[in-house]
PDB file of N, CA and C in Angstrom:
ATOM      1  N   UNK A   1       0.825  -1.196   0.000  1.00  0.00           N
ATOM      2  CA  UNK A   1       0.000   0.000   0.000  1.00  0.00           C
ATOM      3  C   UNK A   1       0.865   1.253   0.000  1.00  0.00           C
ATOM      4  N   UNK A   2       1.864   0.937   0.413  1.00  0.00           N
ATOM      5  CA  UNK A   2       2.814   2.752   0.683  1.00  0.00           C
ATOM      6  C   UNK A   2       3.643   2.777  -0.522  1.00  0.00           C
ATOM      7  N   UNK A   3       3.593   1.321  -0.919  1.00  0.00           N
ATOM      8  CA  UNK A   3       5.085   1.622  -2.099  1.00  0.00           C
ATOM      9  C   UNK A   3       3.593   1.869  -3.126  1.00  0.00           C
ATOM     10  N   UNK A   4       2.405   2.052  -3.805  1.00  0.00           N
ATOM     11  CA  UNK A   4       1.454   2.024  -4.733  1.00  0.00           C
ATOM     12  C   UNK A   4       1.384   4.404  -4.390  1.00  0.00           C
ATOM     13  N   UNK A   5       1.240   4.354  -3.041  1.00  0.00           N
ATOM     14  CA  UNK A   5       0.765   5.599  -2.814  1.00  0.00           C
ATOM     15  C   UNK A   5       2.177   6.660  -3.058  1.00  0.00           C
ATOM     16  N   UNK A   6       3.267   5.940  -3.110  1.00  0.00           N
ATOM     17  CA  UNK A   6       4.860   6.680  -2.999  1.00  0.00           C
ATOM     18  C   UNK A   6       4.761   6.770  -4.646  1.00  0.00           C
ATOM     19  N   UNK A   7       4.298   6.052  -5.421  1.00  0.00           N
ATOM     20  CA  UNK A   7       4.545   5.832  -6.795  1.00  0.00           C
ATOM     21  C   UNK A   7       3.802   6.575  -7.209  1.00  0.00           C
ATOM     22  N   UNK A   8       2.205   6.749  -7.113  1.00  0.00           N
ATOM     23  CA  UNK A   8       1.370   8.193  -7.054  1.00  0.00           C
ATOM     24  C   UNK A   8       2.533   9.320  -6.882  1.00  0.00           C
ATOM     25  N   UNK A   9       2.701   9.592  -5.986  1.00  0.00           N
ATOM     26  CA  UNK A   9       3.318  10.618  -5.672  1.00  0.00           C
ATOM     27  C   UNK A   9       4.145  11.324  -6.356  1.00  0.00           C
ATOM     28  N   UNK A  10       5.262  10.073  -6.750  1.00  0.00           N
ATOM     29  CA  UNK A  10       6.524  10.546  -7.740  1.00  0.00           C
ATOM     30  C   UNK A  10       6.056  10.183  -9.513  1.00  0.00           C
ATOM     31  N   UNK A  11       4.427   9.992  -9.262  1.00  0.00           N
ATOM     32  CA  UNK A  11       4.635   9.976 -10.929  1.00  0.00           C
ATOM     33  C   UNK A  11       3.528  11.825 -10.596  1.00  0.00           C
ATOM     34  N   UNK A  12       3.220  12.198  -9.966  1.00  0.00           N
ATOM     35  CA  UNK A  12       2.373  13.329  -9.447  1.00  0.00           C
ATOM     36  C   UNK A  12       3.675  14.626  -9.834  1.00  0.00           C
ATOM     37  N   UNK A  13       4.750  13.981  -9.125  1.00  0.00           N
ATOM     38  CA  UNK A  13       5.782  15.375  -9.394  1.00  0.00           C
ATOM     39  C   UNK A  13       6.619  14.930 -10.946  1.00  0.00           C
ATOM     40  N   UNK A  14       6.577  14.006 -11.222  1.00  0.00           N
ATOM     41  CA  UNK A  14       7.549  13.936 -12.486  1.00  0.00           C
ATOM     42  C   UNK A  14       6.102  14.420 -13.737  1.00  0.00           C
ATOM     43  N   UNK A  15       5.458  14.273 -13.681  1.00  0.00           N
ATOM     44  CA  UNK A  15       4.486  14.913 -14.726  1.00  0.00           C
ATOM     45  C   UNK A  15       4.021  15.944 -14.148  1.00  0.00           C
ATOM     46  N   UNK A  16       4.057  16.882 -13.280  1.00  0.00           N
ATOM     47  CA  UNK A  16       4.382  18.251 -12.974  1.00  0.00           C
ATOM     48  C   UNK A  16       5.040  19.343 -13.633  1.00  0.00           C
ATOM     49  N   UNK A  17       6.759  17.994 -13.611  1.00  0.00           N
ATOM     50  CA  UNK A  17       7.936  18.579 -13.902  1.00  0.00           C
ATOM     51  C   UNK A  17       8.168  18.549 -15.384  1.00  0.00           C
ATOM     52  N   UNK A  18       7.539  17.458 -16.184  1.00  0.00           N
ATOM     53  CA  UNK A  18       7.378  16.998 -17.579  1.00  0.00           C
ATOM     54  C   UNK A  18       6.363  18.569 -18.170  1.00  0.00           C
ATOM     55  N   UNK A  19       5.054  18.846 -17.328  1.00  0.00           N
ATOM     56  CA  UNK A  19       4.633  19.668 -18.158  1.00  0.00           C
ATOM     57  C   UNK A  19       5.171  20.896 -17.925  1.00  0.00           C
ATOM     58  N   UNK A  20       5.924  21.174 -16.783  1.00  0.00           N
ATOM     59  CA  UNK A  20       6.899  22.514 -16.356  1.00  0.00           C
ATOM     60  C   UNK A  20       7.705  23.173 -17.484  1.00  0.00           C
ATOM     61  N   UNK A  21       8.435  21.590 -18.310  1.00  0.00           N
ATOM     62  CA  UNK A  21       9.127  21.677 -18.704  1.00  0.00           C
ATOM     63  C   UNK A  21       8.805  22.141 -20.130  1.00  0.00           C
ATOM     64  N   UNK A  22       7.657  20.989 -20.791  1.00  0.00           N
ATOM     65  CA  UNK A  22       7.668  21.560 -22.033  1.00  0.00           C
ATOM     66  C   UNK A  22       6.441  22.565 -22.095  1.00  0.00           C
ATOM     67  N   UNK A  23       6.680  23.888 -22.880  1.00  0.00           N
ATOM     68  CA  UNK A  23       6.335  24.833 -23.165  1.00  0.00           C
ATOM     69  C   UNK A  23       4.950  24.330 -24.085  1.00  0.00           C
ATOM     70  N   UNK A  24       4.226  25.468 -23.710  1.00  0.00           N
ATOM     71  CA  UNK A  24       2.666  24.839 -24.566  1.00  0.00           C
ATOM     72  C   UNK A  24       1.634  25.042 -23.380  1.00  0.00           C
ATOM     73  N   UNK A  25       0.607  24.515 -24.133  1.00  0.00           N
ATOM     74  CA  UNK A  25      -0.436  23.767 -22.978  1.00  0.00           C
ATOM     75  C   UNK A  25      -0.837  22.842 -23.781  1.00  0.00           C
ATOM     76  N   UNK A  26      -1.480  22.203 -23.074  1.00  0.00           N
ATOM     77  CA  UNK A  26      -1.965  20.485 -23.753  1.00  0.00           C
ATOM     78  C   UNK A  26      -3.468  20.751 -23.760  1.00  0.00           C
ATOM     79  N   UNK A  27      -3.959  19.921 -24.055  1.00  0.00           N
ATOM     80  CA  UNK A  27      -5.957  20.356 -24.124  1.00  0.00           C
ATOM     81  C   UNK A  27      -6.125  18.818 -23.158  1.00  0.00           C
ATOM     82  N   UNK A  28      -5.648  19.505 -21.875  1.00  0.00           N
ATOM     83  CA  UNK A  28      -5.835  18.411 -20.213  1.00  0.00           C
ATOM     84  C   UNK A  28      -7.202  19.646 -19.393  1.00  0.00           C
ATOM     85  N   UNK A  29      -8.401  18.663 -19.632  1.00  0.00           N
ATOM     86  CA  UNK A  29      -9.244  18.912 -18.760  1.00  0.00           C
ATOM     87  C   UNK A  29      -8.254  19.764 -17.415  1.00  0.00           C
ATOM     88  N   UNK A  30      -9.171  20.892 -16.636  1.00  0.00           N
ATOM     89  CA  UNK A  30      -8.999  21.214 -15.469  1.00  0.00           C
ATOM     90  C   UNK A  30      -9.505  20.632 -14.450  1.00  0.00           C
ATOM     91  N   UNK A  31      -8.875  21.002 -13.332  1.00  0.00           N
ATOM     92  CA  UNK A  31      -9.782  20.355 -11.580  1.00  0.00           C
ATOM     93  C   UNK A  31      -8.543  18.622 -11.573  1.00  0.00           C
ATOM     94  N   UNK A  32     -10.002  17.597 -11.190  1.00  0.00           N
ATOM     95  CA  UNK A  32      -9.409  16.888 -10.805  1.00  0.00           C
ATOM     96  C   UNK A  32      -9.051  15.590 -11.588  1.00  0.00           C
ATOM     97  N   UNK A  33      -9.715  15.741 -13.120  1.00  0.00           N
ATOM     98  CA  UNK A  33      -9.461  14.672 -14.260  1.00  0.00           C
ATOM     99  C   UNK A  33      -7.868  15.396 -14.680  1.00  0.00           C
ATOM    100  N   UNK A  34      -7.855  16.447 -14.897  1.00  0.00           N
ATOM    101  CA  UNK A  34      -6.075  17.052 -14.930  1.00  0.00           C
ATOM    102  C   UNK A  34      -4.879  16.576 -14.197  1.00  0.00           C
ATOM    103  N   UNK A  35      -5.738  16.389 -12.816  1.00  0.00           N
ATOM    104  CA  UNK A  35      -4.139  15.934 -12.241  1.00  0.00           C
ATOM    105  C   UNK A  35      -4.079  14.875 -12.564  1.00  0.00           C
ATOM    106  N   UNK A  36      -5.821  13.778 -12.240  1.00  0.00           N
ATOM    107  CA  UNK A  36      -5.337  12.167 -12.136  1.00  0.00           C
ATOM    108  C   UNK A  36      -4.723  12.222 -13.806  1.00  0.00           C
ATOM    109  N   UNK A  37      -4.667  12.871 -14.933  1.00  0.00           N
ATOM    110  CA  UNK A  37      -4.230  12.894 -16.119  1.00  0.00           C
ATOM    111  C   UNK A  37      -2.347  12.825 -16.279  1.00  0.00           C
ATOM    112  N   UNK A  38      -2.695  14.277 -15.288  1.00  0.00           N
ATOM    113  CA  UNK A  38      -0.721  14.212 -14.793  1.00  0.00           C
ATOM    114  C   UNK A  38      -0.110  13.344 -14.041  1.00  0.00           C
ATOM    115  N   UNK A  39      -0.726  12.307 -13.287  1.00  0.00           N
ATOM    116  CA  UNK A  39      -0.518  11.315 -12.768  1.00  0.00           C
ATOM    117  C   UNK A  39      -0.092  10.417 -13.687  1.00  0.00           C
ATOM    118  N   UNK A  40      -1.159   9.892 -14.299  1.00  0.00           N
ATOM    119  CA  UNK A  40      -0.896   8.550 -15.335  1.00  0.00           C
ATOM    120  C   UNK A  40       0.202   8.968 -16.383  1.00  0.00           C
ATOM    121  N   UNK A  41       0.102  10.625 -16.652  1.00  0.00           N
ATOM    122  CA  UNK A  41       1.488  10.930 -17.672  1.00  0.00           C
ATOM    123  C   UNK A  41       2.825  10.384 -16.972  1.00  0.00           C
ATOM    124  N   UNK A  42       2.995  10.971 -15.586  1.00  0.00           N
ATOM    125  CA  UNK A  42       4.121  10.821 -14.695  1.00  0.00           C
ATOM    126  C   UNK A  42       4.731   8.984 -14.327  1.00  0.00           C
ATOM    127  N   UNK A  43       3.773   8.551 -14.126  1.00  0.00           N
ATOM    128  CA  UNK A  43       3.702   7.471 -14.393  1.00  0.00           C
ATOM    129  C   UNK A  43       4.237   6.269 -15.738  1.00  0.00           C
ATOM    130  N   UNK A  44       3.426   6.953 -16.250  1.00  0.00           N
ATOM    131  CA  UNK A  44       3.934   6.245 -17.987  1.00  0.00           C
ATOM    132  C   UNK A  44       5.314   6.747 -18.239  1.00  0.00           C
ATOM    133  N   UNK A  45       5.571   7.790 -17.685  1.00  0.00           N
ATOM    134  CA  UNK A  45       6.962   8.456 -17.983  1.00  0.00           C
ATOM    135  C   UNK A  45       7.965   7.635 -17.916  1.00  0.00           C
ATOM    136  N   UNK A  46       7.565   7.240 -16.409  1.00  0.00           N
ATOM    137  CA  UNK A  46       8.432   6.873 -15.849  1.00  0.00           C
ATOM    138  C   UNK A  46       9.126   5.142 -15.841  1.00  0.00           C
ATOM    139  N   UNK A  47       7.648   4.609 -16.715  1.00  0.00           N
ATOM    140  CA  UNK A  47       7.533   3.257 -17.518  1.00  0.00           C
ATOM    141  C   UNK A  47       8.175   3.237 -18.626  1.00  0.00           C
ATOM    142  N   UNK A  48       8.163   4.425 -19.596  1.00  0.00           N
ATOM    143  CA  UNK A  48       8.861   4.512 -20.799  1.00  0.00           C
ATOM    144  C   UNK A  48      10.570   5.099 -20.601  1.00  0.00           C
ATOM    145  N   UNK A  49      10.944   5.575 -19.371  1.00  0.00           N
ATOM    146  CA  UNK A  49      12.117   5.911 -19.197  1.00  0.00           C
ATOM    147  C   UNK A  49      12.653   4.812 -18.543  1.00  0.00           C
ATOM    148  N   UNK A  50      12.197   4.117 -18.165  1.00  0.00           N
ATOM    149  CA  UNK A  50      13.162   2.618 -17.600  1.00  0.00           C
ATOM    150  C   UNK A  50      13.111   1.945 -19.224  1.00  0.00           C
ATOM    151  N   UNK A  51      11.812   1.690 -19.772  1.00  0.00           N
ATOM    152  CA  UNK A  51      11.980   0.983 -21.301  1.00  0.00           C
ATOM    153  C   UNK A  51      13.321   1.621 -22.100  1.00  0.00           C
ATOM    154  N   UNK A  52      13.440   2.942 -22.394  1.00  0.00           N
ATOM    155  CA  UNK A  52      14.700   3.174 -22.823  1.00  0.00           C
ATOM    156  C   UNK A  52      15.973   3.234 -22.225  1.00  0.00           C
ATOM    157  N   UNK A  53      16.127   3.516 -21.003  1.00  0.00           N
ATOM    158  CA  UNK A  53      17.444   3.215 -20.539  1.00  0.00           C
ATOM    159  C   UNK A  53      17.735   1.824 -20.896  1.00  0.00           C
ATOM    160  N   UNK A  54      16.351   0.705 -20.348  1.00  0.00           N
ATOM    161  CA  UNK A  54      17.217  -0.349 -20.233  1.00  0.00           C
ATOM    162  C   UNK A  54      17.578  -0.996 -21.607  1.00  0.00           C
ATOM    163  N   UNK A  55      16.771  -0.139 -22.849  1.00  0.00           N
ATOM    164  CA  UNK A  55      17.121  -0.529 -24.221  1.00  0.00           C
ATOM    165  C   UNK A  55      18.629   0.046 -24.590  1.00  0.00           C
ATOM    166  N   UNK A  56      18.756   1.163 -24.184  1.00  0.00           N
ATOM    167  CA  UNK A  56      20.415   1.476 -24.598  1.00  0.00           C
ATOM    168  C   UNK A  56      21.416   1.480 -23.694  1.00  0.00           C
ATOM    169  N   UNK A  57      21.518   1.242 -22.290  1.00  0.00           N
ATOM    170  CA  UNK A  57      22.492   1.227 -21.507  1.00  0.00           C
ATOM    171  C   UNK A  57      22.283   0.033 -20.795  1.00  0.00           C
ATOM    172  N   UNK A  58      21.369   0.240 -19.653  1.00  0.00           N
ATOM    173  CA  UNK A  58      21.091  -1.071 -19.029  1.00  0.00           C
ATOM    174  C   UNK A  58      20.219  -2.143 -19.453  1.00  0.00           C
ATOM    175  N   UNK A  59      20.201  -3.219 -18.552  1.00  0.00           N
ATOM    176  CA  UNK A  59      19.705  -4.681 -18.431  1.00  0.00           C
ATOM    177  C   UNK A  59      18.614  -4.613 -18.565  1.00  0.00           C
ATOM    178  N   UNK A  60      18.136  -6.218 -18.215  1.00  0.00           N
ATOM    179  CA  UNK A  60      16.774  -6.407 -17.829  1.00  0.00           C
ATOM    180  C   UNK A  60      16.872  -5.759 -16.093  1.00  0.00           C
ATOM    181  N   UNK A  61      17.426  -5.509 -15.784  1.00  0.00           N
ATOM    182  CA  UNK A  61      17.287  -4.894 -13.839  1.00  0.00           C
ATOM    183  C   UNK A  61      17.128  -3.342 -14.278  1.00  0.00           C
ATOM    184  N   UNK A  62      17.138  -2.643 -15.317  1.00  0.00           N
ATOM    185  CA  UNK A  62      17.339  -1.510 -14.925  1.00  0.00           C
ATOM    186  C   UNK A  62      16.625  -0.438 -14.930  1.00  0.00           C
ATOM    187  N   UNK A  63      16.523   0.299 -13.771  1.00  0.00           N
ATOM    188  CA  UNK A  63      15.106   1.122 -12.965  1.00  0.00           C
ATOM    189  C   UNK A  63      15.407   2.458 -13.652  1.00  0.00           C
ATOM    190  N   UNK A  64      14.642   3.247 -14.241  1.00  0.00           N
ATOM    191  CA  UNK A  64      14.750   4.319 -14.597  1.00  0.00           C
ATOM    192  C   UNK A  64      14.878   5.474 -13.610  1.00  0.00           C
ATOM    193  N   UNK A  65      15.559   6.437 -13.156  1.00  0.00           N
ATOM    194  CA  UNK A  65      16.036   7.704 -12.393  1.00  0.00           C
ATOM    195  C   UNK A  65      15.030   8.425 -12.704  1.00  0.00           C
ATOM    196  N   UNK A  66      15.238   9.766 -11.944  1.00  0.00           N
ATOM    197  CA  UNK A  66      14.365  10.921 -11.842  1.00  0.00           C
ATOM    198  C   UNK A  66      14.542  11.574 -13.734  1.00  0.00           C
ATOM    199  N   UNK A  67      15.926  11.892 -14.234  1.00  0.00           N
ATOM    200  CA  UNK A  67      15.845  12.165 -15.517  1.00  0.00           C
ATOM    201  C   UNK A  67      15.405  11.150 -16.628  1.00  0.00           C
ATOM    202  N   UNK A  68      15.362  10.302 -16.333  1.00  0.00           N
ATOM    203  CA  UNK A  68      14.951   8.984 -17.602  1.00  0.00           C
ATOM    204  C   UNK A  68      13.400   9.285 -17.349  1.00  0.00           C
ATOM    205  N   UNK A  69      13.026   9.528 -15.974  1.00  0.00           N
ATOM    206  CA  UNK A  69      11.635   9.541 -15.552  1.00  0.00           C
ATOM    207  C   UNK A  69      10.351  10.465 -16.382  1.00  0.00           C
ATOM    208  N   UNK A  70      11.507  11.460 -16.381  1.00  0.00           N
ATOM    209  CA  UNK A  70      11.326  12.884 -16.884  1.00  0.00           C
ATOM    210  C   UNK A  70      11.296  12.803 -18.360  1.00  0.00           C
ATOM    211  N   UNK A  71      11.938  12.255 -18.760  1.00  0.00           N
ATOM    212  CA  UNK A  71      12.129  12.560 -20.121  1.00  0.00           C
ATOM    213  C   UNK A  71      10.906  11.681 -20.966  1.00  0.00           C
ATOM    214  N   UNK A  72      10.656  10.518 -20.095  1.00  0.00           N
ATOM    215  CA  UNK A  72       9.648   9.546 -20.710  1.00  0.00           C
ATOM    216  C   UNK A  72       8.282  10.373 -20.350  1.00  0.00           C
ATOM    217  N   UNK A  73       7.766  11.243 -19.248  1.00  0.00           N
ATOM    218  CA  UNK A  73       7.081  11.467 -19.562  1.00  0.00           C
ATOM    219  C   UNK A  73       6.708  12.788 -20.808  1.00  0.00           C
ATOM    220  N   UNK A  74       8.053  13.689 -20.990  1.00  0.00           N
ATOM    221  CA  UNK A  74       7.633  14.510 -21.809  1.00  0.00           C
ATOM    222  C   UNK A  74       7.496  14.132 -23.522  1.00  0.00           C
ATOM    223  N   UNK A  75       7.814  12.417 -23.716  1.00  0.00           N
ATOM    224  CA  UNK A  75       7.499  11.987 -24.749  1.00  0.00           C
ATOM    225  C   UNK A  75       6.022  11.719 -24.500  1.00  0.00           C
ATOM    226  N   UNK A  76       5.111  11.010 -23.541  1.00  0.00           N
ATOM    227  CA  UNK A  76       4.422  10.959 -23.581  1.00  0.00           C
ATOM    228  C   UNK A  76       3.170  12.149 -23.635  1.00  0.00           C
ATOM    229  N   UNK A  77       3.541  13.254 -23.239  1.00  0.00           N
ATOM    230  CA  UNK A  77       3.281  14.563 -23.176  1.00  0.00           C
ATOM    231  C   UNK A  77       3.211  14.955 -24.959  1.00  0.00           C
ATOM    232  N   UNK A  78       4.289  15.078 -25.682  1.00  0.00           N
ATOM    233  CA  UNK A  78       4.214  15.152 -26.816  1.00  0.00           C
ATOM    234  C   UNK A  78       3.437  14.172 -27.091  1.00  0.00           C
ATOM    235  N   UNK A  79       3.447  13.045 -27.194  1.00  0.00           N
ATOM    236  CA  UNK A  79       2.361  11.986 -28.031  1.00  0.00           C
ATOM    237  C   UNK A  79       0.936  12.753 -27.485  1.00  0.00           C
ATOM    238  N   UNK A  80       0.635  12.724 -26.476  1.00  0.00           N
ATOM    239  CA  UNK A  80      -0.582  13.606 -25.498  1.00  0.00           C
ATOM    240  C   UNK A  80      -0.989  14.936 -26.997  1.00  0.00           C
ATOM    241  N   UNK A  81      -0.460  15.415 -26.686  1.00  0.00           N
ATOM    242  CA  UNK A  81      -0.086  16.891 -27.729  1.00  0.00           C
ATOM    243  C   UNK A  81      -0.729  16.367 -29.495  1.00  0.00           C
ATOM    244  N   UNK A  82      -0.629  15.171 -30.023  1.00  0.00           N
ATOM    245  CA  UNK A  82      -0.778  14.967 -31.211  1.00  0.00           C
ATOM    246  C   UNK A  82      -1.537  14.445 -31.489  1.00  0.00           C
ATOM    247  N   UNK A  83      -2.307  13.946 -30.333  1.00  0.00           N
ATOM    248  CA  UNK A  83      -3.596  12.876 -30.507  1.00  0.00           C
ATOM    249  C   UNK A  83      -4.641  13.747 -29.987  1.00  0.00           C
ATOM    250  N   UNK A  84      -4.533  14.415 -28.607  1.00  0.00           N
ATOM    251  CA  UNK A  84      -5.928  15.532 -28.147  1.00  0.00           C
ATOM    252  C   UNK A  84      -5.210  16.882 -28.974  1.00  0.00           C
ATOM    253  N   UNK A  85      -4.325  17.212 -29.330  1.00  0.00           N
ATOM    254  CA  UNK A  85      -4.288  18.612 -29.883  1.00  0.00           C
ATOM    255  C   UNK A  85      -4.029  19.318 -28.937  1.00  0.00           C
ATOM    256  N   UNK A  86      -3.361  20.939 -29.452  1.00  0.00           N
ATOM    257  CA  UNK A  86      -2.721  21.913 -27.849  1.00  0.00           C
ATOM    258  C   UNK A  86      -4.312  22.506 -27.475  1.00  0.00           C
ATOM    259  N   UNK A  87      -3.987  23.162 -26.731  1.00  0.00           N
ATOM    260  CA  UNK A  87      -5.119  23.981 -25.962  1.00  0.00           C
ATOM    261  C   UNK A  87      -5.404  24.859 -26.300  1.00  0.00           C
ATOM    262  N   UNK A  88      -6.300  25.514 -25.895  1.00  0.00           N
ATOM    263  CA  UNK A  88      -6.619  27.073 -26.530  1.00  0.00           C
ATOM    264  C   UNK A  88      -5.765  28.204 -26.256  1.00  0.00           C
ATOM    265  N   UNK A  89      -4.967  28.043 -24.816  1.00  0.00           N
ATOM    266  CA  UNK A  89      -3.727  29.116 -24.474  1.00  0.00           C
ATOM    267  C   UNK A  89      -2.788  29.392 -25.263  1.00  0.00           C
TER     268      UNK A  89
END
């Protein structure tokens, strides 16, 4: 239960930091479908940044970091971006 709610958490700030990062706005509902949205981005990020590390550097063991974390979600952010379209901002 704590390691499910810790993983919330750090996919909560890495898709924070993913949309901090890239410039734009996305067409992400406001309130509370937005965050659980930035959640599952942060999340997936952080699924697709272990998939590529461990495709070009590491193993089958290897856990993706805060920057691999990051970076997977702002691909997913861009994919986000091409399928709902940017926002009206």
């Amino acid at each position: 239960m704590i390691s499910a709610i810790g993983t919330v958490i750090v996919g909560l700030i890495v898709g924070i930091i993913a949309r901090f990062l890239l410039p734009g706005k996305e067409a992400i509902p406001a309130g509370l479908t937005g965050i659980l949205l930035t959640i599952v981005v942060g999340i997936g990020g952080a699924f697709l940044g272990t998939f590529i590390g461990g495709a070009l550097w590491g193993g089958e063991n290897y856990a993706a970091g805060w920057i691999m974390s990051i970076i997977g979600a702002v691909i997913l952010l861009l994919l986000l971006r091409l399928v709902l379209g940017k926002g009206n901002a």
